[in-house]
PDB file of N, CA and C in Angstrom:
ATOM      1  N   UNK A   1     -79.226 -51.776  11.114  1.00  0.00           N
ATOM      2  CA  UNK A   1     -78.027 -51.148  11.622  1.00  0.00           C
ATOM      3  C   UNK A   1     -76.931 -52.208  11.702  1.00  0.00           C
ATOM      4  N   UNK A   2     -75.702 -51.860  11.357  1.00  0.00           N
ATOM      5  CA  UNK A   2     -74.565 -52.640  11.469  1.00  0.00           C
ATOM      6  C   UNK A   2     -73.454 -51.740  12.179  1.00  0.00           C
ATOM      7  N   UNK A   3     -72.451 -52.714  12.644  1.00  0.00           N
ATOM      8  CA  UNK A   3     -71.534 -52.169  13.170  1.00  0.00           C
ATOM      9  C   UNK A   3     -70.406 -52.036  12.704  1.00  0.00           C
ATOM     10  N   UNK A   4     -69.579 -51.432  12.042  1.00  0.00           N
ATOM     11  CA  UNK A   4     -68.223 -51.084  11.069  1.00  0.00           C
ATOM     12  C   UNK A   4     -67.464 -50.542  11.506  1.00  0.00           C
ATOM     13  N   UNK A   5     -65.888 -50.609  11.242  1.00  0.00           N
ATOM     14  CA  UNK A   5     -64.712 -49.862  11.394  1.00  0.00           C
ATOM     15  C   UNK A   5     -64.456 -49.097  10.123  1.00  0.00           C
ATOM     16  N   UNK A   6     -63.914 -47.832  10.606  1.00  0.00           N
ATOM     17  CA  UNK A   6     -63.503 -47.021   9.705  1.00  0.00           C
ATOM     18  C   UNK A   6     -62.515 -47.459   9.348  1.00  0.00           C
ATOM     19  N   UNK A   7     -61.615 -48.215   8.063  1.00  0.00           N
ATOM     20  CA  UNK A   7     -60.363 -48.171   8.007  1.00  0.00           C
ATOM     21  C   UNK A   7     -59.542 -46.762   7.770  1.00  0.00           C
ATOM     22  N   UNK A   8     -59.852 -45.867   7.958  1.00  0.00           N
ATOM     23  CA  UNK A   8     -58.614 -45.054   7.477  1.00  0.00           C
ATOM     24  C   UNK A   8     -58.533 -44.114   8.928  1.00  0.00           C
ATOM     25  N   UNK A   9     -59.502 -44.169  10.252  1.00  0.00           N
ATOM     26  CA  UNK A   9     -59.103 -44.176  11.502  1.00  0.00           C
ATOM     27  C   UNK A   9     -59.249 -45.187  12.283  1.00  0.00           C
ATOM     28  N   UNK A  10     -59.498 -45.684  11.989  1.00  0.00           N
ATOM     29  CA  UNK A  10     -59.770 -46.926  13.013  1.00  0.00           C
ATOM     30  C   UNK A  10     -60.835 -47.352  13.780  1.00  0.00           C
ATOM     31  N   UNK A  11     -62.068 -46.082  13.693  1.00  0.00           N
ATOM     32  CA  UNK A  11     -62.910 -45.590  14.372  1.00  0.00           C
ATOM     33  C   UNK A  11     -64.205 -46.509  14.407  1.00  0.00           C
ATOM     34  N   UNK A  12     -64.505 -46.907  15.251  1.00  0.00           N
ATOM     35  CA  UNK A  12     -66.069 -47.797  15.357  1.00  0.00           C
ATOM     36  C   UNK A  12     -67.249 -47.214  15.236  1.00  0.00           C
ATOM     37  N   UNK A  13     -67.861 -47.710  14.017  1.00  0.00           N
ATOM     38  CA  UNK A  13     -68.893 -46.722  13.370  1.00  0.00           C
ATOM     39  C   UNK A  13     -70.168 -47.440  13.407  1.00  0.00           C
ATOM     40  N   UNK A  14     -71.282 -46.570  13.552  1.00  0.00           N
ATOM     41  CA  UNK A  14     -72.759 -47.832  12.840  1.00  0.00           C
ATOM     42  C   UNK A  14     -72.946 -47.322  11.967  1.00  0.00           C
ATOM     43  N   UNK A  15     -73.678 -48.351  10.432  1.00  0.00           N
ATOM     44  CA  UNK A  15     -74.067 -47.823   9.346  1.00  0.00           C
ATOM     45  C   UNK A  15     -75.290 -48.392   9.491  1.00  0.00           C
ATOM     46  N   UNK A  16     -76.477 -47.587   8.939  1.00  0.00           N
ATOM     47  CA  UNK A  16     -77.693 -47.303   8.575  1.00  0.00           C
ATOM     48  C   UNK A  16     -78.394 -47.684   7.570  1.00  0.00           C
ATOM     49  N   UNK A  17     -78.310 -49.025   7.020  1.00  0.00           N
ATOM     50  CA  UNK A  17     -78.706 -49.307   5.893  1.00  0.00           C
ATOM     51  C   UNK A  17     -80.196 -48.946   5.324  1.00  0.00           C
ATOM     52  N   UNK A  18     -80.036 -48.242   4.159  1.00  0.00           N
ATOM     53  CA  UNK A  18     -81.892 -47.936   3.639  1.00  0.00           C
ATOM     54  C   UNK A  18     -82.667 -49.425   2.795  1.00  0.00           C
ATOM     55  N   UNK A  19     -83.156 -49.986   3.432  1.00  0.00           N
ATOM     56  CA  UNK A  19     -83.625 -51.243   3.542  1.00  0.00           C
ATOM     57  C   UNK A  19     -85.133 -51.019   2.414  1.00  0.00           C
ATOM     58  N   UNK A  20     -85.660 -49.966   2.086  1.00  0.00           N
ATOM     59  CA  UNK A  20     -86.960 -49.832   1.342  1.00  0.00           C
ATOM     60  C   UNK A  20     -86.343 -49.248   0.006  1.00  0.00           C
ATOM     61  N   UNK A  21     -86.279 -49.668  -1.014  1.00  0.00           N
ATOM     62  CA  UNK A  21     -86.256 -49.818  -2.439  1.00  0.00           C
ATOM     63  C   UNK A  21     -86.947 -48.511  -3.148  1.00  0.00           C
ATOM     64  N   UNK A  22     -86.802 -47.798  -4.036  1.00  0.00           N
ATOM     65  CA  UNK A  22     -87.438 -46.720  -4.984  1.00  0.00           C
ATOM     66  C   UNK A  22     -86.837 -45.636  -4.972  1.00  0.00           C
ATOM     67  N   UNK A  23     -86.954 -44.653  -5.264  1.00  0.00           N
ATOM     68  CA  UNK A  23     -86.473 -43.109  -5.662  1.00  0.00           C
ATOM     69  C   UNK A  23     -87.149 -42.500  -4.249  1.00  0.00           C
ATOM     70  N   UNK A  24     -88.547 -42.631  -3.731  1.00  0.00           N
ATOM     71  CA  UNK A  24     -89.371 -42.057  -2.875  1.00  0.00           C
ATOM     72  C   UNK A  24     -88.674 -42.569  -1.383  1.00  0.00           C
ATOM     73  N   UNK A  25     -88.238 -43.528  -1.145  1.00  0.00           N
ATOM     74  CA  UNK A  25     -87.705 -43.893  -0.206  1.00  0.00           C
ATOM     75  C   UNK A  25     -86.024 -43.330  -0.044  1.00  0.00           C
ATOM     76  N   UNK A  26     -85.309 -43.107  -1.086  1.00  0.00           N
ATOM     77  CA  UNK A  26     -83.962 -42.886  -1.161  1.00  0.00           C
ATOM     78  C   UNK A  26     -84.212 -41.348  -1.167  1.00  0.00           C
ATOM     79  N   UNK A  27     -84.912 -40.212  -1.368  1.00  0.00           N
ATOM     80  CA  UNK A  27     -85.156 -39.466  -1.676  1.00  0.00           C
ATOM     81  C   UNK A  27     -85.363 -38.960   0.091  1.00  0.00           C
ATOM     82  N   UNK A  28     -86.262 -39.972   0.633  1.00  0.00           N
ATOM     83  CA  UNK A  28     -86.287 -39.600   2.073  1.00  0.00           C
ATOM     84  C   UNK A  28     -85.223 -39.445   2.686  1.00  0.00           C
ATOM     85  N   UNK A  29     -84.437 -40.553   2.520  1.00  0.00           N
ATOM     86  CA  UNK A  29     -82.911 -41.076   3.525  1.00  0.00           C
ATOM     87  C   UNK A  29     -82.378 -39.785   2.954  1.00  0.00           C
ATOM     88  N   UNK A  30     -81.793 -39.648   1.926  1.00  0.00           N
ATOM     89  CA  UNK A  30     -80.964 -38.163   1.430  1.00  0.00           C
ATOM     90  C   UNK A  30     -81.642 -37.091   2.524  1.00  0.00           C
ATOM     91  N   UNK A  31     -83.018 -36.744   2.786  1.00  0.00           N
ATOM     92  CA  UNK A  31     -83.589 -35.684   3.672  1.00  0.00           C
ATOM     93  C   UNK A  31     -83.079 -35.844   5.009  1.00  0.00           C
ATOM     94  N   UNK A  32     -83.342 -37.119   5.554  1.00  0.00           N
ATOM     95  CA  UNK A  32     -83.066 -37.381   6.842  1.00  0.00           C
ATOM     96  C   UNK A  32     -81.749 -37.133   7.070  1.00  0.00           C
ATOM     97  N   UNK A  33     -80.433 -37.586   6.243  1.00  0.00           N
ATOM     98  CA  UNK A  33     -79.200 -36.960   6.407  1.00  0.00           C
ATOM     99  C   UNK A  33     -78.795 -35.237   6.295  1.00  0.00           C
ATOM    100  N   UNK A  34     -79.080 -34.762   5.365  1.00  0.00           N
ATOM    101  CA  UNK A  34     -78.861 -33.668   5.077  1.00  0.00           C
ATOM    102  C   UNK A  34     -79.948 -32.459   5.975  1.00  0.00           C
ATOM    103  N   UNK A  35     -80.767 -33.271   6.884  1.00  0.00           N
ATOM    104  CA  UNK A  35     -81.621 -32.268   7.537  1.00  0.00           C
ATOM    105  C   UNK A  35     -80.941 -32.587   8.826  1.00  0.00           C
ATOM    106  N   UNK A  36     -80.513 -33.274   9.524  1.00  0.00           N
ATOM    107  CA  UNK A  36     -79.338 -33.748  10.592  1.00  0.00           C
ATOM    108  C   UNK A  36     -77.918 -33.870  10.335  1.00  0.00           C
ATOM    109  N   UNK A  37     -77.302 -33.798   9.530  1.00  0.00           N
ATOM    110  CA  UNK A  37     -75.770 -34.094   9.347  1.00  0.00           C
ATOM    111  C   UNK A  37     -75.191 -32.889   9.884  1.00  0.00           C
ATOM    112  N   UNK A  38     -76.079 -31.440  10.084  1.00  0.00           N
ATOM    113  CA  UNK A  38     -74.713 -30.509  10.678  1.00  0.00           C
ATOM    114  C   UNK A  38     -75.539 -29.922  12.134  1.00  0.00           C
ATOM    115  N   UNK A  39     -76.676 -30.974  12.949  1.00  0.00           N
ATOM    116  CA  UNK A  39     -76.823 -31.002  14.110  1.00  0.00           C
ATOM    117  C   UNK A  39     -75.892 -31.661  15.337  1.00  0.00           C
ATOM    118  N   UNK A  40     -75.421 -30.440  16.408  1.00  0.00           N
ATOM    119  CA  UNK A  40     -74.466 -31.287  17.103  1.00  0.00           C
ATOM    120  C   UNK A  40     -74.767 -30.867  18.198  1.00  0.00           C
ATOM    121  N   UNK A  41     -75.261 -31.790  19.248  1.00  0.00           N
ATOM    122  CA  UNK A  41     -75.981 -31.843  20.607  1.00  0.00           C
ATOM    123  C   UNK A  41     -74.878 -33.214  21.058  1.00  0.00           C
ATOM    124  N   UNK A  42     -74.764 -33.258  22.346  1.00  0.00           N
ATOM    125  CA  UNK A  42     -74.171 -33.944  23.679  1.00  0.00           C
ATOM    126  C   UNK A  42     -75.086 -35.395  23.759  1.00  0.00           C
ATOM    127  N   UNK A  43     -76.374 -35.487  22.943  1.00  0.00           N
ATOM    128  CA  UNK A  43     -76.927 -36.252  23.721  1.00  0.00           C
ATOM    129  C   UNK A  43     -77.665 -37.060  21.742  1.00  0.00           C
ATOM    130  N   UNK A  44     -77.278 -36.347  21.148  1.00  0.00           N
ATOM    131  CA  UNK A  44     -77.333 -36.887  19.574  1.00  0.00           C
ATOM    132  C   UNK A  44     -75.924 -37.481  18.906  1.00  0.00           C
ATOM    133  N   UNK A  45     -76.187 -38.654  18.089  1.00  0.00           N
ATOM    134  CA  UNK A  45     -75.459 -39.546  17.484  1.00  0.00           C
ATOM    135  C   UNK A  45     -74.455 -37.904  16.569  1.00  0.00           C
ATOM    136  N   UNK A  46     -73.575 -38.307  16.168  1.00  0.00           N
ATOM    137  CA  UNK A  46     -72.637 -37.473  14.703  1.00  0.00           C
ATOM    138  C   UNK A  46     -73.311 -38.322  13.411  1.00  0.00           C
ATOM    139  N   UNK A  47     -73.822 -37.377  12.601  1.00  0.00           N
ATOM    140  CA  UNK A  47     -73.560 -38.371  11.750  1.00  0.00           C
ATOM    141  C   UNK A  47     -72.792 -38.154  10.236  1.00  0.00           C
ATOM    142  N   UNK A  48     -71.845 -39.132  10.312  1.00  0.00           N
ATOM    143  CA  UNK A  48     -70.863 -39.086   9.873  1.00  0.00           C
ATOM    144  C   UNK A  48     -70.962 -38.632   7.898  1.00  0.00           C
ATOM    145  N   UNK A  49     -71.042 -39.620   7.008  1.00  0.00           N
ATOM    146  CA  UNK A  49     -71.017 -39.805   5.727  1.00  0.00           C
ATOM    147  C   UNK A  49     -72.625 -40.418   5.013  1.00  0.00           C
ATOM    148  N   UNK A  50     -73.025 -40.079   3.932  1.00  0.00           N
ATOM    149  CA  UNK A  50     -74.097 -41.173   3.481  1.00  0.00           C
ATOM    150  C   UNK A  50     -73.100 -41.431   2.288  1.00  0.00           C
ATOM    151  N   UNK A  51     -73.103 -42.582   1.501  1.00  0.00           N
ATOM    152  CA  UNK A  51     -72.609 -43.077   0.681  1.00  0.00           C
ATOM    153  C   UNK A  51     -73.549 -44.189  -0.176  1.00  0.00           C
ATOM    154  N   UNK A  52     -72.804 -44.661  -1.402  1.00  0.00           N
ATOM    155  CA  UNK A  52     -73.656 -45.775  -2.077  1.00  0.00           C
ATOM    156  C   UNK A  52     -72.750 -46.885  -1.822  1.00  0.00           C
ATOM    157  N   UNK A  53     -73.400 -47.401  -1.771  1.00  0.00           N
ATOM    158  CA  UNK A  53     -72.230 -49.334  -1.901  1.00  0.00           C
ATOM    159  C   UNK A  53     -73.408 -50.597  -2.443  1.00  0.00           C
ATOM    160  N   UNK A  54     -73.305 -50.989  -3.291  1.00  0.00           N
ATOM    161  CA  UNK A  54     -73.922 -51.844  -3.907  1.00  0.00           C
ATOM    162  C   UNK A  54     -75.026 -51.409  -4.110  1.00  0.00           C
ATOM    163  N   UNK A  55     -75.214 -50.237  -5.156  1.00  0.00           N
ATOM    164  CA  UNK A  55     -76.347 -49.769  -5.707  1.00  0.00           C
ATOM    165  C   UNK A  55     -77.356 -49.644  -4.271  1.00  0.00           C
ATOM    166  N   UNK A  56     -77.054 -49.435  -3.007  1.00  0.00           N
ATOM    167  CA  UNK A  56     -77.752 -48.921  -1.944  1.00  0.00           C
ATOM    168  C   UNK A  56     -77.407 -47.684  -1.056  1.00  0.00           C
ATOM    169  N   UNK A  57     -77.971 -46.991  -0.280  1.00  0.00           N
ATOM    170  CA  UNK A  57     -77.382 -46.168   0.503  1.00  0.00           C
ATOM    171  C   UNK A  57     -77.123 -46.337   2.235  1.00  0.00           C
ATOM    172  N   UNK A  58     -76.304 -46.297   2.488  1.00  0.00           N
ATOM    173  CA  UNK A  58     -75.899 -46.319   3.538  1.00  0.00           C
ATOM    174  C   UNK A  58     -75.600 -44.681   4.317  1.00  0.00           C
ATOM    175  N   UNK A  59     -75.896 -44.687   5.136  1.00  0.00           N
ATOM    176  CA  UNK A  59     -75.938 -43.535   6.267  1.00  0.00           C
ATOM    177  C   UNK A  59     -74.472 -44.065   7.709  1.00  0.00           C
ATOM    178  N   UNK A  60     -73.502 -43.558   7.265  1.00  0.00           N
ATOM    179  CA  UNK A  60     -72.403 -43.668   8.878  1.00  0.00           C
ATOM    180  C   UNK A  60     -72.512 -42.845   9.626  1.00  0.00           C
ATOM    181  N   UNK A  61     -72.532 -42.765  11.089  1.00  0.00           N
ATOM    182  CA  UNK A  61     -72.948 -42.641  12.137  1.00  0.00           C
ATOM    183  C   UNK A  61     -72.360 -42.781  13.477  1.00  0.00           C
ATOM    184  N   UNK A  62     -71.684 -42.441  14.363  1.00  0.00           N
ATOM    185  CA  UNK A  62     -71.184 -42.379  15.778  1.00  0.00           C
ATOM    186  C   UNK A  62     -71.813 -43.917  15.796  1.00  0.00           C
ATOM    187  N   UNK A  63     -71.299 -44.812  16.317  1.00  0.00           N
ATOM    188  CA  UNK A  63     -71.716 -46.000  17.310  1.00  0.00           C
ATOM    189  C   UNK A  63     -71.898 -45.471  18.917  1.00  0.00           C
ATOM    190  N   UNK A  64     -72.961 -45.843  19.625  1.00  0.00           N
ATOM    191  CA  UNK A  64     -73.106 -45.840  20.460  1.00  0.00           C
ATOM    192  C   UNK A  64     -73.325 -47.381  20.978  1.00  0.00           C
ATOM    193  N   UNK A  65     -72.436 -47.572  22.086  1.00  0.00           N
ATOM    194  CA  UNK A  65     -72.598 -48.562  22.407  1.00  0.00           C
ATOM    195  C   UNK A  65     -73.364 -49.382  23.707  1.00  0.00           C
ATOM    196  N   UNK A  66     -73.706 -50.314  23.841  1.00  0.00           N
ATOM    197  CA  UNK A  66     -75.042 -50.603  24.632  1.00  0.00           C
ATOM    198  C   UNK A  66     -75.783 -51.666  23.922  1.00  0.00           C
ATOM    199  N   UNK A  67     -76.582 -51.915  24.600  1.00  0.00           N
ATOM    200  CA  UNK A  67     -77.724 -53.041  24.812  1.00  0.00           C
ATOM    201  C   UNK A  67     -78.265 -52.568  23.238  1.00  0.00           C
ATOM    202  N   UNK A  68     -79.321 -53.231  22.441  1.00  0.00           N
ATOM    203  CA  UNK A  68     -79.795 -53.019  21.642  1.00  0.00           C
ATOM    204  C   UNK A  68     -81.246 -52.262  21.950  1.00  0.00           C
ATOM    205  N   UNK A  69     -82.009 -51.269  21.826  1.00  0.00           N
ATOM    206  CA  UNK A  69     -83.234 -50.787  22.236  1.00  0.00           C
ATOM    207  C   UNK A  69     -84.155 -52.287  22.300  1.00  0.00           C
ATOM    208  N   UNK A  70     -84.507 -52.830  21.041  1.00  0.00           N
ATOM    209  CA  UNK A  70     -84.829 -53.712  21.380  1.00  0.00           C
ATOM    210  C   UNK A  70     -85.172 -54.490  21.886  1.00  0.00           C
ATOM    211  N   UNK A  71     -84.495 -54.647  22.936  1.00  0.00           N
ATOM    212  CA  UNK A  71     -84.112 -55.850  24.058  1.00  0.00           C
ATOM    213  C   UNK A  71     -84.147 -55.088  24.676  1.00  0.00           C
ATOM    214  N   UNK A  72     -83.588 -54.162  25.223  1.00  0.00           N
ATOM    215  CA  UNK A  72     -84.444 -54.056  26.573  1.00  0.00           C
ATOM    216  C   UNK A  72     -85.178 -52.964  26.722  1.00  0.00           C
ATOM    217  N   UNK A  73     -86.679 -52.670  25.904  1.00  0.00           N
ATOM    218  CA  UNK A  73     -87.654 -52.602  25.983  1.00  0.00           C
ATOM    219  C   UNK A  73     -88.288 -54.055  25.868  1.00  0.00           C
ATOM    220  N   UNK A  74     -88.078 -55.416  25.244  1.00  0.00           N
ATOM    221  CA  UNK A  74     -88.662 -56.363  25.520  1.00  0.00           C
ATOM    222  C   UNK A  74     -88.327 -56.930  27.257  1.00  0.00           C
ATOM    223  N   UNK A  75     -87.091 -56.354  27.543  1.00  0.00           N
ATOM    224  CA  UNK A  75     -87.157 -56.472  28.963  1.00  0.00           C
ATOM    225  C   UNK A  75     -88.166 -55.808  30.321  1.00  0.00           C
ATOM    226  N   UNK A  76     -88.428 -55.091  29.267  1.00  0.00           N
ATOM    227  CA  UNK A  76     -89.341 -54.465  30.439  1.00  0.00           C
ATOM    228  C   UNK A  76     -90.864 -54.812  31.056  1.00  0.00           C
ATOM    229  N   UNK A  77     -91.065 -55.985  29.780  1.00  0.00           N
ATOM    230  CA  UNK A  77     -91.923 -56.741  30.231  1.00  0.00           C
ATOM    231  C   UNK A  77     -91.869 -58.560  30.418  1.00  0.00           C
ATOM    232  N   UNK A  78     -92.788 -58.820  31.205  1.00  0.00           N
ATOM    233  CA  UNK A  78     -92.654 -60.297  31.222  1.00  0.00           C
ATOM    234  C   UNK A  78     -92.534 -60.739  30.465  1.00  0.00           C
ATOM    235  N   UNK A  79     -92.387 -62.469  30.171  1.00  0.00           N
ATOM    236  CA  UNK A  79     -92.313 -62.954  28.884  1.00  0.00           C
ATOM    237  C   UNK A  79     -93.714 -63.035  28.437  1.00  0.00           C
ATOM    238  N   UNK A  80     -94.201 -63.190  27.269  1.00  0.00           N
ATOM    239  CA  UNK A  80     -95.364 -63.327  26.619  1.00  0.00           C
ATOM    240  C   UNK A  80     -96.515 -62.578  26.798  1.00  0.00           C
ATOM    241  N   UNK A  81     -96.236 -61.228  27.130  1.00  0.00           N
ATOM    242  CA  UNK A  81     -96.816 -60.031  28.148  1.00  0.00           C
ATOM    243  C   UNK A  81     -96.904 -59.338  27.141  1.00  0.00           C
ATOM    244  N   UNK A  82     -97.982 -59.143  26.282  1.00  0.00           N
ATOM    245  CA  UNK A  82     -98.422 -58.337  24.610  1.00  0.00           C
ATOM    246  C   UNK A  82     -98.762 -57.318  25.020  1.00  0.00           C
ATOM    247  N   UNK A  83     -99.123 -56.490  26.134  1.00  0.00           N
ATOM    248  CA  UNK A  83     -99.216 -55.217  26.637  1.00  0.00           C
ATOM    249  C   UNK A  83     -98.441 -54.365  26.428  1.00  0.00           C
ATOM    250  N   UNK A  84     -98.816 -53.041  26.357  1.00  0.00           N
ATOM    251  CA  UNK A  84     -98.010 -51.577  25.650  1.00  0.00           C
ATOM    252  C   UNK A  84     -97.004 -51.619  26.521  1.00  0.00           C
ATOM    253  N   UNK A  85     -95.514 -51.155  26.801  1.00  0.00           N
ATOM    254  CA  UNK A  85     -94.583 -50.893  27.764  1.00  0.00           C
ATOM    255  C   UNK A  85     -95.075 -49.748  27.846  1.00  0.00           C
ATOM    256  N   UNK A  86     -95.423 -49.055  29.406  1.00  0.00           N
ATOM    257  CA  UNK A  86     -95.926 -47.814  30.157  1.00  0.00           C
ATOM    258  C   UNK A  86     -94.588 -46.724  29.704  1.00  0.00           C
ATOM    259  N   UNK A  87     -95.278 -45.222  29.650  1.00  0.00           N
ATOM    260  CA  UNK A  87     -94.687 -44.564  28.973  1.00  0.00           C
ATOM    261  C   UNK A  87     -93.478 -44.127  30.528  1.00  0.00           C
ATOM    262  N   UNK A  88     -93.895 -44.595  31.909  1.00  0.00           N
ATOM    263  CA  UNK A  88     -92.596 -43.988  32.775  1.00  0.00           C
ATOM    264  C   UNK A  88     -91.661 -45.145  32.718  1.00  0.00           C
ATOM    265  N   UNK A  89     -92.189 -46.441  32.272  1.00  0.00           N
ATOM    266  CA  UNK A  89     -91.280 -47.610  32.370  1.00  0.00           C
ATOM    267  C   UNK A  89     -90.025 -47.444  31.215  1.00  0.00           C
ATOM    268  N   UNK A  90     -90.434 -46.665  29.924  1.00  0.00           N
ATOM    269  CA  UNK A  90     -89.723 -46.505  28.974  1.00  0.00           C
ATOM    270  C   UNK A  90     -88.631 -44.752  29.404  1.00  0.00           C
ATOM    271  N   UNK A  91     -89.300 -43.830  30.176  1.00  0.00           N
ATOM    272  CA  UNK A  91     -88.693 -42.997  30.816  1.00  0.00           C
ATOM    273  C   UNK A  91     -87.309 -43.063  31.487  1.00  0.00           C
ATOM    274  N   UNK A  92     -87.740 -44.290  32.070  1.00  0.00           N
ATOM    275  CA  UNK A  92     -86.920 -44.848  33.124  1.00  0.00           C
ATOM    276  C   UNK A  92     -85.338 -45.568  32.211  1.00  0.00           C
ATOM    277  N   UNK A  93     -85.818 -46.419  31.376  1.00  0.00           N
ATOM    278  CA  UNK A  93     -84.918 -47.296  30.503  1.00  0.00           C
ATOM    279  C   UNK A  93     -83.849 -45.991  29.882  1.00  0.00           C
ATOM    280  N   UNK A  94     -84.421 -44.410  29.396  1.00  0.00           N
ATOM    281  CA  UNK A  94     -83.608 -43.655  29.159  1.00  0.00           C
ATOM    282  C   UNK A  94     -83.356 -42.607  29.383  1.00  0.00           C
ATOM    283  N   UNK A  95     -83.272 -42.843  31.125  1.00  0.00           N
ATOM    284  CA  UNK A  95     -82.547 -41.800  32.467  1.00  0.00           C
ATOM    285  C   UNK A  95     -81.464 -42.253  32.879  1.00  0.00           C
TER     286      UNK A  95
END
């Protein structure tokens, strides 16, 4: 995921880069857009355009802004703590 401006609104966007190579993988991303692109819920991303740019596809997308998931689900545990994060601890992170 990256973070982009729209130049022609100005608008702060994330793009979705399809990072796995082949027809079978690009074939997916096309599904995943076109099976979500005209879902619109309060609590789901927009998503905006898929496009090609350097012989890849990219998916644009509402930015939501915030912490990276990432991080803080690694916050939720100690450091060096290889244990599952508990499914109310992860509840909690998105209440």
């Amino acid at each position: 995921m990256y973070e982009a401006r729209d130049v022609a609104t100005g608008e702060q966007l994330a793009l979705k880069v399809l990072s796995a190579h082949g027809l079978e993988a690009a074939q997916r991303f096309k599904r995943e857009f076109r099976a979500l692109a005209d879902v619109q819920h309060a609590n789901l991303v927009r998503l905006r355009e898929l496009f090609e740019h350097n012989g890849g596809l990219v998916l644009a997308m509402d930015l939501v802004p915030g912490p990276e998931l990432s991080g803080a689900v690694r916050g939720l545990l100690p450091e060096n703590d290889a244990r599952p994060v508990s499914t109310a601890r992860l509840r909690a992170l998105f209440s």
